[in-house]
PDB file of N, CA and C in Angstrom:
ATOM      1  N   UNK A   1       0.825  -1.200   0.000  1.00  0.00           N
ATOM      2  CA  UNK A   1       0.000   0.000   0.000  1.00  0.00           C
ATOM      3  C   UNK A   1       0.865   1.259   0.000  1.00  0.00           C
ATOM      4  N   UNK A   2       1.575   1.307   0.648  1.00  0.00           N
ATOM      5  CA  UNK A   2       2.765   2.674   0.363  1.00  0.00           C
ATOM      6  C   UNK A   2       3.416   2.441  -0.573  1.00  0.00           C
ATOM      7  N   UNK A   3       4.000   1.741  -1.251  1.00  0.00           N
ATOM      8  CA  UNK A   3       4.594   1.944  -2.309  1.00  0.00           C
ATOM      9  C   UNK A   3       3.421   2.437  -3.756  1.00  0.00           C
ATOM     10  N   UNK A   4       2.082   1.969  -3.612  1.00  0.00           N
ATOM     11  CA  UNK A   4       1.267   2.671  -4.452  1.00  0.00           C
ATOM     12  C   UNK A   4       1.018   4.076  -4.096  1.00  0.00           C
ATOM     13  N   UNK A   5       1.270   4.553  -2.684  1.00  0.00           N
ATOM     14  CA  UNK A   5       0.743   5.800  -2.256  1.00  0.00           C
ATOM     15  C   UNK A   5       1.960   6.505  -3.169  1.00  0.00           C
ATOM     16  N   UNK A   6       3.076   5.790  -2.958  1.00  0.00           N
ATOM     17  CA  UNK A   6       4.531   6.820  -3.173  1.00  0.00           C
ATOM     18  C   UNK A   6       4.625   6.725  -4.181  1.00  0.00           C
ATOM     19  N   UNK A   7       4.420   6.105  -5.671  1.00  0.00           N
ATOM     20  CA  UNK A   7       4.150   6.284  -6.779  1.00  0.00           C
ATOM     21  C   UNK A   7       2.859   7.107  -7.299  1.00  0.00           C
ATOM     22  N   UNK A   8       1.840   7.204  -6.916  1.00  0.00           N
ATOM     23  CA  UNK A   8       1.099   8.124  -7.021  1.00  0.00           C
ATOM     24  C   UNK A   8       1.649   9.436  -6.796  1.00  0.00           C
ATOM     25  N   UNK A   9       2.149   9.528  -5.548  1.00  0.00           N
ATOM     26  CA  UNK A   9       2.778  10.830  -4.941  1.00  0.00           C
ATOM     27  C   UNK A   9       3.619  11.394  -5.973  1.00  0.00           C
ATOM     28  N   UNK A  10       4.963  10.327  -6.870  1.00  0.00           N
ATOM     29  CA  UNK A  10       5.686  11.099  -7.478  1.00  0.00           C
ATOM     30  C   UNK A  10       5.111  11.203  -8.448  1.00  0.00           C
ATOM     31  N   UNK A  11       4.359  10.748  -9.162  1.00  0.00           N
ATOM     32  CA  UNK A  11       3.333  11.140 -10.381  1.00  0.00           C
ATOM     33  C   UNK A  11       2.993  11.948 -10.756  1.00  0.00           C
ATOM     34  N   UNK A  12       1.999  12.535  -9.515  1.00  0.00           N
ATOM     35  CA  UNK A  12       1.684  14.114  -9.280  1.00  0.00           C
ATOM     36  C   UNK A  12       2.847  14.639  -9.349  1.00  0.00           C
ATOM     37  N   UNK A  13       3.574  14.836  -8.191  1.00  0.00           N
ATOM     38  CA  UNK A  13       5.148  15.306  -8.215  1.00  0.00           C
ATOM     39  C   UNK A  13       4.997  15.575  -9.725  1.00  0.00           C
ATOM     40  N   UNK A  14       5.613  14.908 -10.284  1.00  0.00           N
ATOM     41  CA  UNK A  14       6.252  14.706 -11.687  1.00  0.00           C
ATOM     42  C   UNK A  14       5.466  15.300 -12.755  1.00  0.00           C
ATOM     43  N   UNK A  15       4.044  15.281 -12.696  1.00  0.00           N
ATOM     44  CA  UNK A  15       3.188  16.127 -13.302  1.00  0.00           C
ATOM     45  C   UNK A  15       3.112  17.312 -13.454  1.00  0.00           C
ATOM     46  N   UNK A  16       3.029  17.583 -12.139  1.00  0.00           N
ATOM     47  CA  UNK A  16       3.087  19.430 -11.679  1.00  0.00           C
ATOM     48  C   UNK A  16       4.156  20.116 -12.441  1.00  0.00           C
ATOM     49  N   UNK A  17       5.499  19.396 -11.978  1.00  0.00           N
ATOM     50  CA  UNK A  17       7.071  19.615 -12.517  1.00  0.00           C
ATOM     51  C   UNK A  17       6.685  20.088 -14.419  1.00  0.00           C
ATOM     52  N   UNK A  18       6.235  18.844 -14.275  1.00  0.00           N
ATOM     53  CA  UNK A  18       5.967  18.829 -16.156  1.00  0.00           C
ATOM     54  C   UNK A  18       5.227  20.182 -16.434  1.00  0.00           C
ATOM     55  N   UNK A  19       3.911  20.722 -15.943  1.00  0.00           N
ATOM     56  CA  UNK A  19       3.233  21.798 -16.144  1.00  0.00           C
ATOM     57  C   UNK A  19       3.597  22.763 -15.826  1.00  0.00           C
ATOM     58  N   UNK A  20       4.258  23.095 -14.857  1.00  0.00           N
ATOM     59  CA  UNK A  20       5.241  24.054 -14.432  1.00  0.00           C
ATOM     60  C   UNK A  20       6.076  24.654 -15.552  1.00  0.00           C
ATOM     61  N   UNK A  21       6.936  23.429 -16.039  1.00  0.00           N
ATOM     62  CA  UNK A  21       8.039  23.462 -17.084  1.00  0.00           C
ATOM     63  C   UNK A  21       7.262  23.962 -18.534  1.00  0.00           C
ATOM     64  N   UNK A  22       6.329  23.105 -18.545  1.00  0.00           N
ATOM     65  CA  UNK A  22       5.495  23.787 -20.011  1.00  0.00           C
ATOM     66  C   UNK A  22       5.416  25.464 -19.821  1.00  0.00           C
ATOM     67  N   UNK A  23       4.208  25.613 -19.008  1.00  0.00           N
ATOM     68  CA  UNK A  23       4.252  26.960 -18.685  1.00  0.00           C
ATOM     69  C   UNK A  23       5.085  27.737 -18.452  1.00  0.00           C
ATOM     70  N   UNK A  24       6.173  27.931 -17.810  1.00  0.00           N
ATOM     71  CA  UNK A  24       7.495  28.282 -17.970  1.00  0.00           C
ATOM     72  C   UNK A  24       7.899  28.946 -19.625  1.00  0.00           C
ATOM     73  N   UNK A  25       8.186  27.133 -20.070  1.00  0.00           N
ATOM     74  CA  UNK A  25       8.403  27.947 -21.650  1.00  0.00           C
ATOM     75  C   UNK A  25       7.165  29.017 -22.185  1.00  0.00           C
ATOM     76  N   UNK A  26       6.037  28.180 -22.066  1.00  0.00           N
ATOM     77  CA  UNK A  26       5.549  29.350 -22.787  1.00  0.00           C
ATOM     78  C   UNK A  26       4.718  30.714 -22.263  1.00  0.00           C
ATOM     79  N   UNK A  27       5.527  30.857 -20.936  1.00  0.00           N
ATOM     80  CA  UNK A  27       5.802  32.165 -20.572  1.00  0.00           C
ATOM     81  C   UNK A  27       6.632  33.102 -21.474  1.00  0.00           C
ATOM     82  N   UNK A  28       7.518  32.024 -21.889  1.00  0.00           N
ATOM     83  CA  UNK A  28       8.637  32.900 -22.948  1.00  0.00           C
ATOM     84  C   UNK A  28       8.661  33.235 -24.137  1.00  0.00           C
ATOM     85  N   UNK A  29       7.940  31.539 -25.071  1.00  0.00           N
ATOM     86  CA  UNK A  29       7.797  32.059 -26.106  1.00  0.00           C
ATOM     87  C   UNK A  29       6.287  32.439 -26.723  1.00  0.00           C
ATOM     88  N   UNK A  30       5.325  32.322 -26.048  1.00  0.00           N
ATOM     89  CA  UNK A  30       4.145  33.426 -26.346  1.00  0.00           C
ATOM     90  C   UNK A  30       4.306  34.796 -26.894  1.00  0.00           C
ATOM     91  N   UNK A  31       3.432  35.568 -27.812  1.00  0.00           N
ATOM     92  CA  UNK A  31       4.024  36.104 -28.326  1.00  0.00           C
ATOM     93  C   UNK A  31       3.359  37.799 -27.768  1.00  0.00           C
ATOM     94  N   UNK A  32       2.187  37.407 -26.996  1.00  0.00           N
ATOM     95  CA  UNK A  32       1.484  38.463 -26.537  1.00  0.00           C
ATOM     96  C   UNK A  32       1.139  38.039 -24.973  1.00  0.00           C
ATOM     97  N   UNK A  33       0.732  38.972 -23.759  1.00  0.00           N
ATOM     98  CA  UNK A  33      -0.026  39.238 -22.888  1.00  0.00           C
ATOM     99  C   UNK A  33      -1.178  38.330 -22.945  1.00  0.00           C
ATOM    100  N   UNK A  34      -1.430  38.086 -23.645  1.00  0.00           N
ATOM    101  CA  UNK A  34      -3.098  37.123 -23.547  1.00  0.00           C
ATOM    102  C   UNK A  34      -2.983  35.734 -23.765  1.00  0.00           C
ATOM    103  N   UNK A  35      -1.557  35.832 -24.788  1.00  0.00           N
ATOM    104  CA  UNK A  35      -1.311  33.875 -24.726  1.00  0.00           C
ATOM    105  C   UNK A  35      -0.517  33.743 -23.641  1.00  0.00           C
ATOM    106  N   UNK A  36      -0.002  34.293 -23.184  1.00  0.00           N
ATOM    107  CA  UNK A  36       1.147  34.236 -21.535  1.00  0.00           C
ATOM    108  C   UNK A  36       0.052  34.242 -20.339  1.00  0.00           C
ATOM    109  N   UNK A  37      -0.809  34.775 -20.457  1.00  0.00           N
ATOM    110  CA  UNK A  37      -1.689  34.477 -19.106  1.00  0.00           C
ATOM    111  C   UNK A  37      -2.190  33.091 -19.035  1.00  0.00           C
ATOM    112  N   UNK A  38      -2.709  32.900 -20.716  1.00  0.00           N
ATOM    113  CA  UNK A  38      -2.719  31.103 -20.896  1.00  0.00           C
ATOM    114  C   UNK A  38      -1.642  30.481 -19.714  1.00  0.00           C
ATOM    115  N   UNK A  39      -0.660  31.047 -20.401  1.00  0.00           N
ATOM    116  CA  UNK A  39       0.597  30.040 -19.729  1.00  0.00           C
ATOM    117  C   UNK A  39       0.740  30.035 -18.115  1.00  0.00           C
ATOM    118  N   UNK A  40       0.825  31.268 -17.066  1.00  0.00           N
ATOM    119  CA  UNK A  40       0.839  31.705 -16.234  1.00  0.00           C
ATOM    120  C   UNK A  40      -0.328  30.466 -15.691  1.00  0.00           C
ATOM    121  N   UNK A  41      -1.955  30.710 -16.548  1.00  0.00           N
ATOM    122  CA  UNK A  41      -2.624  29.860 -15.661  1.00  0.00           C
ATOM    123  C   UNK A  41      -2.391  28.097 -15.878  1.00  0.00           C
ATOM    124  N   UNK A  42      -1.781  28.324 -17.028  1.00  0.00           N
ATOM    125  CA  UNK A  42      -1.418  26.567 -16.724  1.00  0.00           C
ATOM    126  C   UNK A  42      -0.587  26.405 -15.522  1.00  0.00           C
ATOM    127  N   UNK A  43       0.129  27.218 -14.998  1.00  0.00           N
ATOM    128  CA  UNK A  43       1.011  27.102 -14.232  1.00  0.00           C
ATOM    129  C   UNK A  43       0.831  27.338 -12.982  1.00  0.00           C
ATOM    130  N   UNK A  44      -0.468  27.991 -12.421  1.00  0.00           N
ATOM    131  CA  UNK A  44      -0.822  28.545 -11.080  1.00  0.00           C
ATOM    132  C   UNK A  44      -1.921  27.067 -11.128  1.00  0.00           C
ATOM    133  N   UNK A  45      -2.909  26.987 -12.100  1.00  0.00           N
ATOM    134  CA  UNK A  45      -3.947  25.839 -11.387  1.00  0.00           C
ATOM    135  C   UNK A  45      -3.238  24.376 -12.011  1.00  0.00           C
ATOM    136  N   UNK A  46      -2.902  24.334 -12.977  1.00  0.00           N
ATOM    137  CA  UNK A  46      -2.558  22.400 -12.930  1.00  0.00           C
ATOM    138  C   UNK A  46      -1.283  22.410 -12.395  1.00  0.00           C
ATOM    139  N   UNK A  47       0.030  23.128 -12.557  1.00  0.00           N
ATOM    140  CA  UNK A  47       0.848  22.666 -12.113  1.00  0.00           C
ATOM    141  C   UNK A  47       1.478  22.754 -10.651  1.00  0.00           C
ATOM    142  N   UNK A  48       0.925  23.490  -9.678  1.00  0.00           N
ATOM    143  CA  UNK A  48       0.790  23.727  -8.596  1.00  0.00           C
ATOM    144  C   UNK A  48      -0.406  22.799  -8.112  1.00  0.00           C
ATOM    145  N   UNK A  49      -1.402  22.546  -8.565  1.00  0.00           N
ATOM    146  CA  UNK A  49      -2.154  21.210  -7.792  1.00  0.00           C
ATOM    147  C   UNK A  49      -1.827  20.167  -8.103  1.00  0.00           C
ATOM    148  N   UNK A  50      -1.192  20.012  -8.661  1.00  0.00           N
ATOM    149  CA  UNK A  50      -0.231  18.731  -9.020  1.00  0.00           C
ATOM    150  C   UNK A  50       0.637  18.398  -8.051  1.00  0.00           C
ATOM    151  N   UNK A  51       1.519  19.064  -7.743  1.00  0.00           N
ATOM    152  CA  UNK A  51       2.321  19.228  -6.673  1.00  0.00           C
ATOM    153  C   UNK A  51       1.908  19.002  -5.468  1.00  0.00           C
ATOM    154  N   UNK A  52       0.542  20.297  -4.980  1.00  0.00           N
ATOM    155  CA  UNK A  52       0.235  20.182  -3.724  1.00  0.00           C
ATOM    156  C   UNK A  52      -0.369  18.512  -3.497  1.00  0.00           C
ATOM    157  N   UNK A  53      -0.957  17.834  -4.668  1.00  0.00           N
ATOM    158  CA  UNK A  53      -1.484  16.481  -4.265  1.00  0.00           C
ATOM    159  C   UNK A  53      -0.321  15.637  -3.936  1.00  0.00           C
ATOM    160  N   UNK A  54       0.845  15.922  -4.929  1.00  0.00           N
ATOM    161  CA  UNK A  54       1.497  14.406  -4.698  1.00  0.00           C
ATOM    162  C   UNK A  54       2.075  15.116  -3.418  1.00  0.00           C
ATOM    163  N   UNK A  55       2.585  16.672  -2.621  1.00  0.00           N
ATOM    164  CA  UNK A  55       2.605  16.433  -0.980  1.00  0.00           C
ATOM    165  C   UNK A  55       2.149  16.124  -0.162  1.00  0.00           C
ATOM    166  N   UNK A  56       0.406  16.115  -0.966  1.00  0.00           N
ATOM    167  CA  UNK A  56      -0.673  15.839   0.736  1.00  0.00           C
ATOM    168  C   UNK A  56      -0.447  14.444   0.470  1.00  0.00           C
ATOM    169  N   UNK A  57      -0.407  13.434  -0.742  1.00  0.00           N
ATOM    170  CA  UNK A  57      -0.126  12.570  -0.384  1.00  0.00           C
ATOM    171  C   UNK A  57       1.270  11.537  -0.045  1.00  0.00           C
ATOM    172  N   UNK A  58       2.045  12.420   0.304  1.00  0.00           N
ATOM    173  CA  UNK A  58       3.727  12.065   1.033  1.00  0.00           C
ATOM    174  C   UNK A  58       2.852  12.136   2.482  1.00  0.00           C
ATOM    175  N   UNK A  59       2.618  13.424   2.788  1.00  0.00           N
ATOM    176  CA  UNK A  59       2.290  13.709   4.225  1.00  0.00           C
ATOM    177  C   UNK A  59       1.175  12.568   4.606  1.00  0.00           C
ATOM    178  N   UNK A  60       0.544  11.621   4.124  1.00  0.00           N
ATOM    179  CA  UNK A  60      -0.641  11.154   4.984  1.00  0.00           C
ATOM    180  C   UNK A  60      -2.009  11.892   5.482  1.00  0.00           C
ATOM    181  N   UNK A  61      -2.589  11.417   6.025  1.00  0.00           N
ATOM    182  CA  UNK A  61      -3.704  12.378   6.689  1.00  0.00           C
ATOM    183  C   UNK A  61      -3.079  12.992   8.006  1.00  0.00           C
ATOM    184  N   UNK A  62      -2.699  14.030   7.777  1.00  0.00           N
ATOM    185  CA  UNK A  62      -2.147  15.177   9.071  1.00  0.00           C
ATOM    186  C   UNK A  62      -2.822  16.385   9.015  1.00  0.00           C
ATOM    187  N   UNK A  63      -2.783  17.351   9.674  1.00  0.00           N
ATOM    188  CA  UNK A  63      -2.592  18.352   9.721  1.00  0.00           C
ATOM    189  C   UNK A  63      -2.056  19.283   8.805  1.00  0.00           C
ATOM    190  N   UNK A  64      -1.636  18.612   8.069  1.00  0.00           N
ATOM    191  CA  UNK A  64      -0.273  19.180   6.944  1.00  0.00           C
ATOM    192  C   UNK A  64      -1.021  19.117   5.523  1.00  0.00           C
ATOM    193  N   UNK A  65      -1.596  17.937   5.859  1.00  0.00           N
ATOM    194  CA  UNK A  65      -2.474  17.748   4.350  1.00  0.00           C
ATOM    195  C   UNK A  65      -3.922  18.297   4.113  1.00  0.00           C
ATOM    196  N   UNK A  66      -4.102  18.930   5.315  1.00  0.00           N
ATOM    197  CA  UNK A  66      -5.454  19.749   5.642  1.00  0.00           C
ATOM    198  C   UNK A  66      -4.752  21.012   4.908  1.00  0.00           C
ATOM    199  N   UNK A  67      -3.907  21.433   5.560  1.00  0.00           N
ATOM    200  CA  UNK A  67      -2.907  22.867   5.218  1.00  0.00           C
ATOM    201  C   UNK A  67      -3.070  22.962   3.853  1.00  0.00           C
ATOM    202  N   UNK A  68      -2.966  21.984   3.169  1.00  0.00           N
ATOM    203  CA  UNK A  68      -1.961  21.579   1.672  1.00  0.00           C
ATOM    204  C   UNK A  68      -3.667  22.164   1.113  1.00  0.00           C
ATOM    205  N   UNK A  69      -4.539  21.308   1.297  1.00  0.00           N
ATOM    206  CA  UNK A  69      -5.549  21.467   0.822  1.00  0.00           C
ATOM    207  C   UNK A  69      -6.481  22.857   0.838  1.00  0.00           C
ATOM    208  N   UNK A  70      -6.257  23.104   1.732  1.00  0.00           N
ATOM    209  CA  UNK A  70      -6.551  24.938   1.977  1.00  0.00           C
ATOM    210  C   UNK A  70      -5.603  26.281   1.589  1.00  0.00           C
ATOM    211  N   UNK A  71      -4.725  25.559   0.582  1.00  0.00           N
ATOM    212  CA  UNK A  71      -3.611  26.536  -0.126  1.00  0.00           C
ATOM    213  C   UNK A  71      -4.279  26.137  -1.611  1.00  0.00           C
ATOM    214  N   UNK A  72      -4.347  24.773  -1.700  1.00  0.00           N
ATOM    215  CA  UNK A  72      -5.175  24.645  -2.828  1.00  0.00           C
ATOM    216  C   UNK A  72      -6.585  24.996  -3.575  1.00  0.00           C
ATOM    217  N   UNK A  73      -7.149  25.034  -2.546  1.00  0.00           N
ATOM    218  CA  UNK A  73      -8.514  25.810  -2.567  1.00  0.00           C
ATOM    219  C   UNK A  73      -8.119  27.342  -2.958  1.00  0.00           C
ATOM    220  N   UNK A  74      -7.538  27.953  -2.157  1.00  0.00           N
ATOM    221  CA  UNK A  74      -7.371  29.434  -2.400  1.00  0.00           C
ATOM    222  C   UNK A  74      -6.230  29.639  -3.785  1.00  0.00           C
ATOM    223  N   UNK A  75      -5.716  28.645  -4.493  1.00  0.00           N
ATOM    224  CA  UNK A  75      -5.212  28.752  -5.796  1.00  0.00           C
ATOM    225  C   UNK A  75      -6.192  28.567  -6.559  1.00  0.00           C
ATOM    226  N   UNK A  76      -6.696  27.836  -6.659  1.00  0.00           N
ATOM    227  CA  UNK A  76      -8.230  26.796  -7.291  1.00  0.00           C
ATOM    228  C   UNK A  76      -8.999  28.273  -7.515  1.00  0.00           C
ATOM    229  N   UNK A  77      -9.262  28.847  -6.600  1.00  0.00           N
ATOM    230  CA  UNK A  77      -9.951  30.071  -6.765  1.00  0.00           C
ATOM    231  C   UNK A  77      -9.454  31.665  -7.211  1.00  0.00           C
ATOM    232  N   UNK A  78      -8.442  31.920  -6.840  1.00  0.00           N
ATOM    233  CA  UNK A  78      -7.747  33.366  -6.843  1.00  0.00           C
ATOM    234  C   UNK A  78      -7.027  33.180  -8.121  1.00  0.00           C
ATOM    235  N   UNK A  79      -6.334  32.096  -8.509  1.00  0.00           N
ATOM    236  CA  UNK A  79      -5.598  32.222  -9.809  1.00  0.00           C
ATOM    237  C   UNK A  79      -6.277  32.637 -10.922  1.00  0.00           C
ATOM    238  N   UNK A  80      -7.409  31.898 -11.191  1.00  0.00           N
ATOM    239  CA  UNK A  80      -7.968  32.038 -12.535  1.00  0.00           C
ATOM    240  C   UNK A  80      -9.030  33.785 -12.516  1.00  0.00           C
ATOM    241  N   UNK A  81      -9.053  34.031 -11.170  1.00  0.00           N
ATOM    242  CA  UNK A  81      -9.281  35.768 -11.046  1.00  0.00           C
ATOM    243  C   UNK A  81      -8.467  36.424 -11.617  1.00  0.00           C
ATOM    244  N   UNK A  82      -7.543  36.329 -11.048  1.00  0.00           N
ATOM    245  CA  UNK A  82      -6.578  37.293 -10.954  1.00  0.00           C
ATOM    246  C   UNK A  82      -6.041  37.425 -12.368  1.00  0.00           C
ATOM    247  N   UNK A  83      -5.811  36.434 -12.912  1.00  0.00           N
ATOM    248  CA  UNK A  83      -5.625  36.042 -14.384  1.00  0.00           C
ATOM    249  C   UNK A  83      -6.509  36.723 -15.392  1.00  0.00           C
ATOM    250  N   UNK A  84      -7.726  36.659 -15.178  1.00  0.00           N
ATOM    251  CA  UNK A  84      -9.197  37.656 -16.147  1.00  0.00           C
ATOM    252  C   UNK A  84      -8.760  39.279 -15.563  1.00  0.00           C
ATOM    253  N   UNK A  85      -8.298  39.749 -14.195  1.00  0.00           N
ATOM    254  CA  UNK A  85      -8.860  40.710 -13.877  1.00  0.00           C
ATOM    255  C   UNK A  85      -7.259  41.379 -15.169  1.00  0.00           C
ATOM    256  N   UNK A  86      -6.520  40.543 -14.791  1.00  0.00           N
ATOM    257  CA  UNK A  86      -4.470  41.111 -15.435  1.00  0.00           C
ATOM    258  C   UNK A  86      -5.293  40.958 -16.953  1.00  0.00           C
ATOM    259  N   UNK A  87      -5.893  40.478 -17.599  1.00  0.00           N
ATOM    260  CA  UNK A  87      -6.039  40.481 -18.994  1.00  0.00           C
ATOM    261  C   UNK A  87      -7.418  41.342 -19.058  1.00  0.00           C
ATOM    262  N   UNK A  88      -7.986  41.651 -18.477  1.00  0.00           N
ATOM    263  CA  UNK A  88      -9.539  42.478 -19.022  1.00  0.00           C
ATOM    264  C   UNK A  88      -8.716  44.426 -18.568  1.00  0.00           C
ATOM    265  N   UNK A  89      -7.903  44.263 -17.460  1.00  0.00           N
ATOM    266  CA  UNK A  89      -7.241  45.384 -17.666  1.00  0.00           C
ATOM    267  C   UNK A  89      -6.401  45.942 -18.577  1.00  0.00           C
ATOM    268  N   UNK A  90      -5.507  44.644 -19.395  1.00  0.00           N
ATOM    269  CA  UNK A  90      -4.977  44.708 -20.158  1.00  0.00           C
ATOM    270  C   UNK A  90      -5.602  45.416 -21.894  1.00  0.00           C
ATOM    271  N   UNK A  91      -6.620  44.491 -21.323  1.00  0.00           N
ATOM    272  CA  UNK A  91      -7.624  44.791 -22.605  1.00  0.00           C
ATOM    273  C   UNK A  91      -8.354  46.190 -22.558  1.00  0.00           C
ATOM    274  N   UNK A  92      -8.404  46.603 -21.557  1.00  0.00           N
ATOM    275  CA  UNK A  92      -9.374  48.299 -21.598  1.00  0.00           C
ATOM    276  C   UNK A  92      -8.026  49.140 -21.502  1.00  0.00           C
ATOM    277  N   UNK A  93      -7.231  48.775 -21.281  1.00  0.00           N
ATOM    278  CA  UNK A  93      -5.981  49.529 -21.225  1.00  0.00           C
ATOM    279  C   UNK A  93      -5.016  49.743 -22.798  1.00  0.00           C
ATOM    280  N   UNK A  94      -6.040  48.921 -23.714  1.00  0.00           N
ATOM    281  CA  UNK A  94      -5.871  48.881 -25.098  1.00  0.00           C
ATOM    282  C   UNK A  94      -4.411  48.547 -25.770  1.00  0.00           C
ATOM    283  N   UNK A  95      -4.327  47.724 -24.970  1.00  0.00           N
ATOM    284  CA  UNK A  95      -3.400  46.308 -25.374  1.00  0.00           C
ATOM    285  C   UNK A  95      -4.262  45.462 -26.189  1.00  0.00           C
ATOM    286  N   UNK A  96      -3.703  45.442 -27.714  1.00  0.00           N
ATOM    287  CA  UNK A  96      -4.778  44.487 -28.212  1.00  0.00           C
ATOM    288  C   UNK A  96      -4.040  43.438 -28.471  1.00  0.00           C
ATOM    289  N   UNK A  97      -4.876  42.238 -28.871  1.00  0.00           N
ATOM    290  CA  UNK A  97      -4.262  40.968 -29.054  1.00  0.00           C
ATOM    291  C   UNK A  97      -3.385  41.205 -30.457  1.00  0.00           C
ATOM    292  N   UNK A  98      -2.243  40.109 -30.617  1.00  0.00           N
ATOM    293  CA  UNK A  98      -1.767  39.838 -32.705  1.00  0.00           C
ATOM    294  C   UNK A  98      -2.308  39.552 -33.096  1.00  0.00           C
ATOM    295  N   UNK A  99      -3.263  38.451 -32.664  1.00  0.00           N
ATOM    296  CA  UNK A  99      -4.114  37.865 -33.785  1.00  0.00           C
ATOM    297  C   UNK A  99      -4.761  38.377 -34.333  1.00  0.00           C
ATOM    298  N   UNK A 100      -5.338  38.403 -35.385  1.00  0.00           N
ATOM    299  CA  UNK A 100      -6.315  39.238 -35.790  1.00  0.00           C
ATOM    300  C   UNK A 100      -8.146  37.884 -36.583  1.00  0.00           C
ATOM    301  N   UNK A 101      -9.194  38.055 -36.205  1.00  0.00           N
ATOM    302  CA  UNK A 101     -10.527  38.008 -36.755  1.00  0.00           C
ATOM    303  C   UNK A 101     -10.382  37.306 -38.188  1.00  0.00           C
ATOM    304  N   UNK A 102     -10.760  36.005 -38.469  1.00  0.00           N
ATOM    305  CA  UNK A 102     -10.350  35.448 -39.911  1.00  0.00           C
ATOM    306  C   UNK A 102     -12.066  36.066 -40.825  1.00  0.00           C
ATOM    307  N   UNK A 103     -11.874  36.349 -41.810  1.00  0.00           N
ATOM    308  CA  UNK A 103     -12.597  36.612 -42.334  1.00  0.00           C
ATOM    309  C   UNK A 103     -13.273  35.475 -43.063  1.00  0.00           C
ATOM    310  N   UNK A 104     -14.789  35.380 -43.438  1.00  0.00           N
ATOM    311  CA  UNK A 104     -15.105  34.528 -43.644  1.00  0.00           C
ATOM    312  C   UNK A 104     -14.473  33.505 -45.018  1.00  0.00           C
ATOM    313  N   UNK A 105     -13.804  34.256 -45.945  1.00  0.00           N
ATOM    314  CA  UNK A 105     -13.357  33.748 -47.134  1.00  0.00           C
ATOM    315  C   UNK A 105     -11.970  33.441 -46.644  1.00  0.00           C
ATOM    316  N   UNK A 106     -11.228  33.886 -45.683  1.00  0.00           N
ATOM    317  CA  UNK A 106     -10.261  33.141 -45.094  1.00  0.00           C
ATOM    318  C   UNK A 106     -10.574  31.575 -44.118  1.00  0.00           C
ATOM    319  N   UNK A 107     -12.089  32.180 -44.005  1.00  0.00           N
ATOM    320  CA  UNK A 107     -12.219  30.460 -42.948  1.00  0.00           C
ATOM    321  C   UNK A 107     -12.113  29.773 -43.924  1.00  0.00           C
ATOM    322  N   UNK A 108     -13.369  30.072 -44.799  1.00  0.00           N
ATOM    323  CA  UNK A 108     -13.433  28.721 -46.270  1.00  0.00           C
ATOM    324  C   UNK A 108     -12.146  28.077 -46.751  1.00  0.00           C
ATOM    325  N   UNK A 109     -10.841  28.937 -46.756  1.00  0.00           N
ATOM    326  CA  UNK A 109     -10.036  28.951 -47.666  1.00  0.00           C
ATOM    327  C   UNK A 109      -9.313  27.685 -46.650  1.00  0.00           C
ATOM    328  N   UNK A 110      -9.270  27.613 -45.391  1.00  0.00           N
ATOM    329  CA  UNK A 110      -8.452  27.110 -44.210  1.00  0.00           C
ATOM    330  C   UNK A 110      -9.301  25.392 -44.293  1.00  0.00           C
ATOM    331  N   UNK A 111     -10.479  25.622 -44.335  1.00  0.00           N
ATOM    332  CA  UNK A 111     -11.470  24.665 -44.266  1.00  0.00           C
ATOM    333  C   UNK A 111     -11.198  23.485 -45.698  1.00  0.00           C
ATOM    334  N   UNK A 112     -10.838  24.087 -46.525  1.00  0.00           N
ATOM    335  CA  UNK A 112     -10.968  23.645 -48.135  1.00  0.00           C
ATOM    336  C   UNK A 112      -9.346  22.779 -48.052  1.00  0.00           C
ATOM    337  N   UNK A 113      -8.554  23.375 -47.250  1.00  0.00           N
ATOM    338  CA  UNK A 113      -7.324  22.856 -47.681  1.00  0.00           C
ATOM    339  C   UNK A 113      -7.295  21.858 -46.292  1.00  0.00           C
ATOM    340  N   UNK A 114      -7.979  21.845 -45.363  1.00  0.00           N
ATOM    341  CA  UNK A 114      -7.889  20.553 -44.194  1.00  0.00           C
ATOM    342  C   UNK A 114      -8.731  19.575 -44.970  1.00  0.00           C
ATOM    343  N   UNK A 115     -10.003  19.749 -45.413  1.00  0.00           N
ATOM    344  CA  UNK A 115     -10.504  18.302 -46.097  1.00  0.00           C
ATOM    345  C   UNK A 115     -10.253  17.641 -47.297  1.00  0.00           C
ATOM    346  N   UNK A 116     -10.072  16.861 -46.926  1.00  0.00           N
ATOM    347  CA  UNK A 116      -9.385  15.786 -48.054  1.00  0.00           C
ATOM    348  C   UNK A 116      -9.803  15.617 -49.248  1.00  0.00           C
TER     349      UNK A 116
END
């Protein structure tokens, strides 16, 4: 039974690490404010609850894993705020996105060359 707990544990571990690391890069190579918050929130909600699971489950049922879980909750919730409030300011603050609106004879044109 612990050795399934402790493989689970590094899993998560190892998960988080992984999402972390994604997000990371594409903190960097995003090319605007609005695909980087993408990244930022991959990185505040999956790869940080990733983590906090595979600690609550190192720690056992303690005290510690109550803790773990009430840091998680308040990520679970405040990240993906804080994330809309940094990009809707961004956005009235008239930062606009690169991308730009495909026009409809550009969808067709995108559409025509994916089907076979």
């Amino acid at each position: 039974m612990a050795l399934a707990v402790d493989i689970a544990s590094w899993a998560c571990l190892v998960a988080g690490a992984l999402l972390c690391f994604a997000g990371g890069v594409g903190m960097i190579r995003f090319p605007d404010v609005y695909a980087r918050s993408h990244a930022a929130g991959v990185i505040d909600t999956g790869g940080a609850l990733f983590i906090l699971l595979g600690l609550a489950l190192q720690a056992g049922f303690t005290l510690v894993t109550v803790k773990l879980g009430l840091i998680g909750l308040l990520l679970f919730f405040t990240s993906p705020t804080a994330t809309h409030a940094l990009v809707k300011g961004a956005l009235a603050g008239g930062l606009n996105p690169l991308c730009h609106q495909l026009t409809a004879d550009e969808t067709a044109a995108l559409a025509d060359k994916a089907s076979p």
